[in-house]
Protein backbone atom coordinates (compact mmCIF):
# COMPACT_ATOMS: atom_id res chain seq x y z
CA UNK A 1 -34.62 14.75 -36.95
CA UNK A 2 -34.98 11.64 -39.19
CA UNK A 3 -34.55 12.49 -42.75
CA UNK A 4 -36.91 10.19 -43.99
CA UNK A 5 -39.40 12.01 -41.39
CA UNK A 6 -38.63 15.70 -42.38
CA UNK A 7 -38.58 15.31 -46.16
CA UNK A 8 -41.46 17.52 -47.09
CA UNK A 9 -39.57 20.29 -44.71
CA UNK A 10 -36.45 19.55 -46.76
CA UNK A 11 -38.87 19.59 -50.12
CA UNK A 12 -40.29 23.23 -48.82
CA UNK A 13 -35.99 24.28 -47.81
CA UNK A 14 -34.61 23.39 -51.05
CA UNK A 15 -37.41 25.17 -53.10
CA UNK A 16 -36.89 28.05 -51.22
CA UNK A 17 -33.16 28.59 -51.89
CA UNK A 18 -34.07 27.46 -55.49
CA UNK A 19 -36.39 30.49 -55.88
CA UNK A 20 -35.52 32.76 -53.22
CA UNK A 21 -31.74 32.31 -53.38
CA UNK A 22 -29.19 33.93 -50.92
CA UNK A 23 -32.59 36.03 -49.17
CA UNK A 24 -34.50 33.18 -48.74
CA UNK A 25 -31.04 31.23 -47.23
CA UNK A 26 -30.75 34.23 -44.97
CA UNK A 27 -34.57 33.84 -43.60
CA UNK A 28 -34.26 29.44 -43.38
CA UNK A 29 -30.77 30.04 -41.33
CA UNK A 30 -32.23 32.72 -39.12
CA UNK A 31 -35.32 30.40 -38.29
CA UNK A 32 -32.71 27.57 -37.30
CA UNK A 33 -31.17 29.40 -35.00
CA UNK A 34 -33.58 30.24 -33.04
CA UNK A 35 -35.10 27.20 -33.12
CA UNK A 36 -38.52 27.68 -33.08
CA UNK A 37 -40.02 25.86 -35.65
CA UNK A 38 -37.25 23.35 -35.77
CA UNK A 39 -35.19 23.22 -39.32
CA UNK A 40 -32.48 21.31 -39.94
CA UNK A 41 -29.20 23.03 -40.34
CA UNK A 42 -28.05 19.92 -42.13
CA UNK A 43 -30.71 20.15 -44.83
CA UNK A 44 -29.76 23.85 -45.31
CA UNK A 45 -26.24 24.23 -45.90
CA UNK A 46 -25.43 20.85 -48.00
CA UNK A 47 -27.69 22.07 -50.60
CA UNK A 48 -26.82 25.45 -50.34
CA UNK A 49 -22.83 23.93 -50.91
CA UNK A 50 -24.86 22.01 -54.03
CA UNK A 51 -26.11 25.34 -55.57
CA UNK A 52 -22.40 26.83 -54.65
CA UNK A 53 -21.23 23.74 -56.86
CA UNK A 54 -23.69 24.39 -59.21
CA UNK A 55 -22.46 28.31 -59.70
CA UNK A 56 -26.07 29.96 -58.27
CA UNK A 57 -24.55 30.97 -55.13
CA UNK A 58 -21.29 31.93 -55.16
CA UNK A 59 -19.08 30.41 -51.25
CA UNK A 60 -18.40 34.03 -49.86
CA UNK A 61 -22.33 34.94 -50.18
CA UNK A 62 -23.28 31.77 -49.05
CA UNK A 63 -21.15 31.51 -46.25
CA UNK A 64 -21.78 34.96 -45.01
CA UNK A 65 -25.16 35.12 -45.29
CA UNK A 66 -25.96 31.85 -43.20
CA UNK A 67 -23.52 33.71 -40.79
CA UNK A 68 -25.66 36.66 -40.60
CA UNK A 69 -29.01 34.89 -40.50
CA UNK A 70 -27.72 32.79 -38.13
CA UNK A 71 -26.46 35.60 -35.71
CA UNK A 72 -29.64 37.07 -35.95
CA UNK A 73 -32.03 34.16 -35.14
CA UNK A 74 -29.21 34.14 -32.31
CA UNK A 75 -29.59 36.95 -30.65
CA UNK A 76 -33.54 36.76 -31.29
CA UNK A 77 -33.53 33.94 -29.01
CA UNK A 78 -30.99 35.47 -26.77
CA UNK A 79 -33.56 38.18 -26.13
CA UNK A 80 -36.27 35.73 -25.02
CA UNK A 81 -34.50 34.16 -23.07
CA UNK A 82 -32.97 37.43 -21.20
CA UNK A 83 -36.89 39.28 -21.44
CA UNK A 84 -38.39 36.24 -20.00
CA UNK A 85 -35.88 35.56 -17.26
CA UNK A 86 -37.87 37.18 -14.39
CA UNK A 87 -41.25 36.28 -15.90
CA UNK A 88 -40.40 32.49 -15.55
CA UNK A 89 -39.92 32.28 -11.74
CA UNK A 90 -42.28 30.62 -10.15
CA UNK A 91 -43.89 28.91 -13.08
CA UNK A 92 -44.63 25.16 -12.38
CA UNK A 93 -46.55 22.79 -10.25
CA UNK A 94 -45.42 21.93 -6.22
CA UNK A 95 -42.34 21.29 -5.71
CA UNK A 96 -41.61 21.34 -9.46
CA UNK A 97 -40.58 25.25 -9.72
CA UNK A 98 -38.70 27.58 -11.09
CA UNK A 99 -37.33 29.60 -8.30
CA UNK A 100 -34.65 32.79 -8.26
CA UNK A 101 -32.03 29.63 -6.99
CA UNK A 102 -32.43 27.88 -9.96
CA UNK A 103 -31.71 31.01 -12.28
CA UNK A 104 -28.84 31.60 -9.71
CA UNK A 105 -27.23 28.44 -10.64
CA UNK A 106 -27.68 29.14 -14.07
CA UNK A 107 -25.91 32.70 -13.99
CA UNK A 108 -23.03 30.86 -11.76
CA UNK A 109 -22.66 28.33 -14.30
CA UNK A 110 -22.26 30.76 -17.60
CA UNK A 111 -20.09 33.38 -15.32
CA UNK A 112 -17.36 30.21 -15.34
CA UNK A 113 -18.12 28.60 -18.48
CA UNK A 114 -20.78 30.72 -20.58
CA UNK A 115 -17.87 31.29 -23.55
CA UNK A 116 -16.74 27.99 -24.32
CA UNK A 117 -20.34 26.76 -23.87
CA UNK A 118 -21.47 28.57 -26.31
CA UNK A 119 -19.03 28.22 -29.08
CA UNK A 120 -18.69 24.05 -28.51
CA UNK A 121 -22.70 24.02 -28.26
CA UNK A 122 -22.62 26.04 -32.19
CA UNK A 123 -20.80 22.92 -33.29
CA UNK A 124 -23.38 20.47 -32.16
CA UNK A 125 -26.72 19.78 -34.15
CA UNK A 126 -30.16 20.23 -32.23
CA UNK A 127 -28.47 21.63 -29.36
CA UNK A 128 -27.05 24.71 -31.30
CA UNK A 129 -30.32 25.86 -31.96
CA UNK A 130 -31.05 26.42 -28.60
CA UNK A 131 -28.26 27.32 -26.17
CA UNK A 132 -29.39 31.11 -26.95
CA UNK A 133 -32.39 30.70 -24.31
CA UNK A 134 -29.94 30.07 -21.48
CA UNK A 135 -27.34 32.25 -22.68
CA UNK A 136 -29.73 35.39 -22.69
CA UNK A 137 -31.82 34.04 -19.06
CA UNK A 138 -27.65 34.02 -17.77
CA UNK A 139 -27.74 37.35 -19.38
CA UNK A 140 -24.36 37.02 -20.46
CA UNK A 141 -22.76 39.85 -21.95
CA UNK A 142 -24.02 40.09 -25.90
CA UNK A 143 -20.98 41.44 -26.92
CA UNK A 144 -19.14 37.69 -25.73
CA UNK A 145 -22.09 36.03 -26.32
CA UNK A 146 -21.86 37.32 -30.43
CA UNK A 147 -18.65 36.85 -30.68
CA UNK A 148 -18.20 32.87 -29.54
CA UNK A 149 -21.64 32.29 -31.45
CA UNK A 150 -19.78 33.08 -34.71
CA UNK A 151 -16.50 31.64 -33.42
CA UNK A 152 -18.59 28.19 -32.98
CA UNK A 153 -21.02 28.70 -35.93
CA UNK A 154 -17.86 29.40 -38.66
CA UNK A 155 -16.59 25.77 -38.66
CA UNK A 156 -19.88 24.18 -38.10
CA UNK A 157 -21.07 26.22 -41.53
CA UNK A 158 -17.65 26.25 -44.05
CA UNK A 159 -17.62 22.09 -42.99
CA UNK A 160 -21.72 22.09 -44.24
CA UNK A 161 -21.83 23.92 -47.22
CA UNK A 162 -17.96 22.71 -48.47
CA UNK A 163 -19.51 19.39 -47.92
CA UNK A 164 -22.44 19.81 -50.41
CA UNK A 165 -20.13 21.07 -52.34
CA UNK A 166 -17.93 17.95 -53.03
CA UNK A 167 -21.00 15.57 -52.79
CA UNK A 168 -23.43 17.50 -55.16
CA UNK A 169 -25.96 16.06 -56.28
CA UNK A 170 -25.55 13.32 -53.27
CA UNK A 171 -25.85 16.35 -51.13
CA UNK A 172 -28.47 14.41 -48.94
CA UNK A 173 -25.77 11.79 -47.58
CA UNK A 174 -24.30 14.30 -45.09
CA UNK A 175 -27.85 14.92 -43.50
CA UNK A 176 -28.20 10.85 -43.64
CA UNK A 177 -25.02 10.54 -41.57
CA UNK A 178 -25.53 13.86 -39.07
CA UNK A 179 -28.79 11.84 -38.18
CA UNK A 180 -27.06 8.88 -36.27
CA UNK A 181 -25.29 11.80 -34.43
CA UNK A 182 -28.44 13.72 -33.57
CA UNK A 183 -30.28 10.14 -31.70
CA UNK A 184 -27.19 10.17 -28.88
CA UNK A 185 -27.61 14.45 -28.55
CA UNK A 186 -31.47 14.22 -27.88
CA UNK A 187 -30.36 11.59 -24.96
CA UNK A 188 -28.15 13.46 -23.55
CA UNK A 189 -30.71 16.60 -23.72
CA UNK A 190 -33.27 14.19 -22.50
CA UNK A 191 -31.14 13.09 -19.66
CA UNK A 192 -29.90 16.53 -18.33
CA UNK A 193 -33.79 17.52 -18.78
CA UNK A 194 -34.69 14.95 -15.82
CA UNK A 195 -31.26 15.51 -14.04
CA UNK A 196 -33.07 18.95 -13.47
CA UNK A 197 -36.51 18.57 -13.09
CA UNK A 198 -35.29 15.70 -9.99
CA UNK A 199 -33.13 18.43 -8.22
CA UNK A 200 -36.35 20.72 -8.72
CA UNK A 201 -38.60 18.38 -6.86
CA UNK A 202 -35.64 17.96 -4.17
CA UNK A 203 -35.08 14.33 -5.34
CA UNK A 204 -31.51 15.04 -6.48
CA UNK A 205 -28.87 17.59 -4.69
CA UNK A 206 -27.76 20.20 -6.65
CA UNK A 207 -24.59 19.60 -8.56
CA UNK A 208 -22.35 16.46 -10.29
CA UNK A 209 -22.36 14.04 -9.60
CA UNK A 210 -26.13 13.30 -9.13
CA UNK A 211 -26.50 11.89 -5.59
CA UNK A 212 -29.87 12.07 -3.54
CA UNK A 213 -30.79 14.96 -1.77
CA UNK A 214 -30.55 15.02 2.23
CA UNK A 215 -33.77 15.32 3.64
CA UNK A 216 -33.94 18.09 6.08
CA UNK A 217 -33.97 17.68 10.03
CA UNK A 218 -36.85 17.57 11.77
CA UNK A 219 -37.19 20.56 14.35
CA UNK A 220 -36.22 19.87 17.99
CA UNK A 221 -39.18 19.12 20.19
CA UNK A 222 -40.08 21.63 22.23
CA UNK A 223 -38.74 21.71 25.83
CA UNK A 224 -40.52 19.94 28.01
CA UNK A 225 -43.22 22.38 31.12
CA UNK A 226 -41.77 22.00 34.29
CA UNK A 227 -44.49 20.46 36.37
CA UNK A 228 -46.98 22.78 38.24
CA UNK A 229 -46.58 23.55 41.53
């Protein structure tokens, strides 16, 4: 998310903690989280560290309240994901399914690592907004998932809105610099997209490192008729 290329989105976020105030910061931090519309977290909480700065918010409210909006748009998206998990299988085209494996793999994989997944993916831009949708399709339990979501989403937060508060008015240069870290996230979410999608179609083996599926035996030819009498 270029800021260059989302400046009316950061026009519309800054008038609406301008106007709105801790409500409206609530709502835009509820939205992120569940990702759907995308806004950026690092348009939200440097100028919300600005108006901190500024004495309109005060760093209690405005650090508990994007807590609490973002737990909620959280656990909105953790629903989806957990509602939809059975209504997804078998979507796609050939070979390119979702199958019960596939949501197997995904349950395996959260049952080991689902915790620290979670909390390190809060710390990350982009990707924070939407390792809720895997989370709830794992169906992890909400109480864990809750807890490591606000675990993850406290440092990520305090570091945002303390940093609008030193800059100020130059509030913008930490969403400047975030955006050289967001181009190498989107390849790596780009790049575990097509890992997947080639074990799907039975190009790829399941697993890491990627290496090429076996192809499967052909059956055994049929024993031969003894001759006729």
């Amino acid at each position: 998310m270029v800021f260059s290329i989302v400046g009316s989105v950061a026009n519309v976020i800054t008038n609406i903690l301008t106007v709105i105030g801790l409500p409206g910061l609530f709502a835009l931090m509820a939205v992120e989280s569940f990702g759907i519309p995308p806004v950026p977290s690092e348009v939200i909480l440097p100028f919300s560290g600005f108006l901190v700065a500024e004495g309109t918010f005060s760093l209690g409210g405005a650090l508990g309240v994007s807590l609490l909006g973002g737990l909620v748009g959280s656990f909105a998206a953790y629903a989806i994901g957990r509602w939809w998990r059975h209504r997804i299988t078998g979507l796609g085209i050939g070979r390119l399914r979702l199958e019960p494996r596939h949501l197997e793999r995904v349950d395996r994989y959260f049952a080991r690592r689902g915790e620290v997944t979670v909390g390190v993916a809060r710390l990350l831009p982009v990707i924070r907004s939407y390792i809720s949708y895997p989370a709830g399709s794992a169906e992890m339990p909400p109480v864990r998932f809750g807890v490591y979501t606000l675990l993850g989403s406290i440092p990520f937060t305090l570091g945002l809105i303390y940093a609008g508060m030193v800059l100020r008015s130059d509030w913008t240069v930490v969403s400047n610099y975030l955006n050289y870290l967001n181009y190498p996230l989107l390849a790596l979410v780009a790049l575990v997209v097509l890992l997947l999608l080639l074990q799907v179609a039975g190009v790829l083996a399941p697993g890491w490192p990627p290496r090429r599926a076996e192809r499967p035996s052909p059956p055994p030819a049929p024993p031969a008729s003894p001759p006729s009498a």
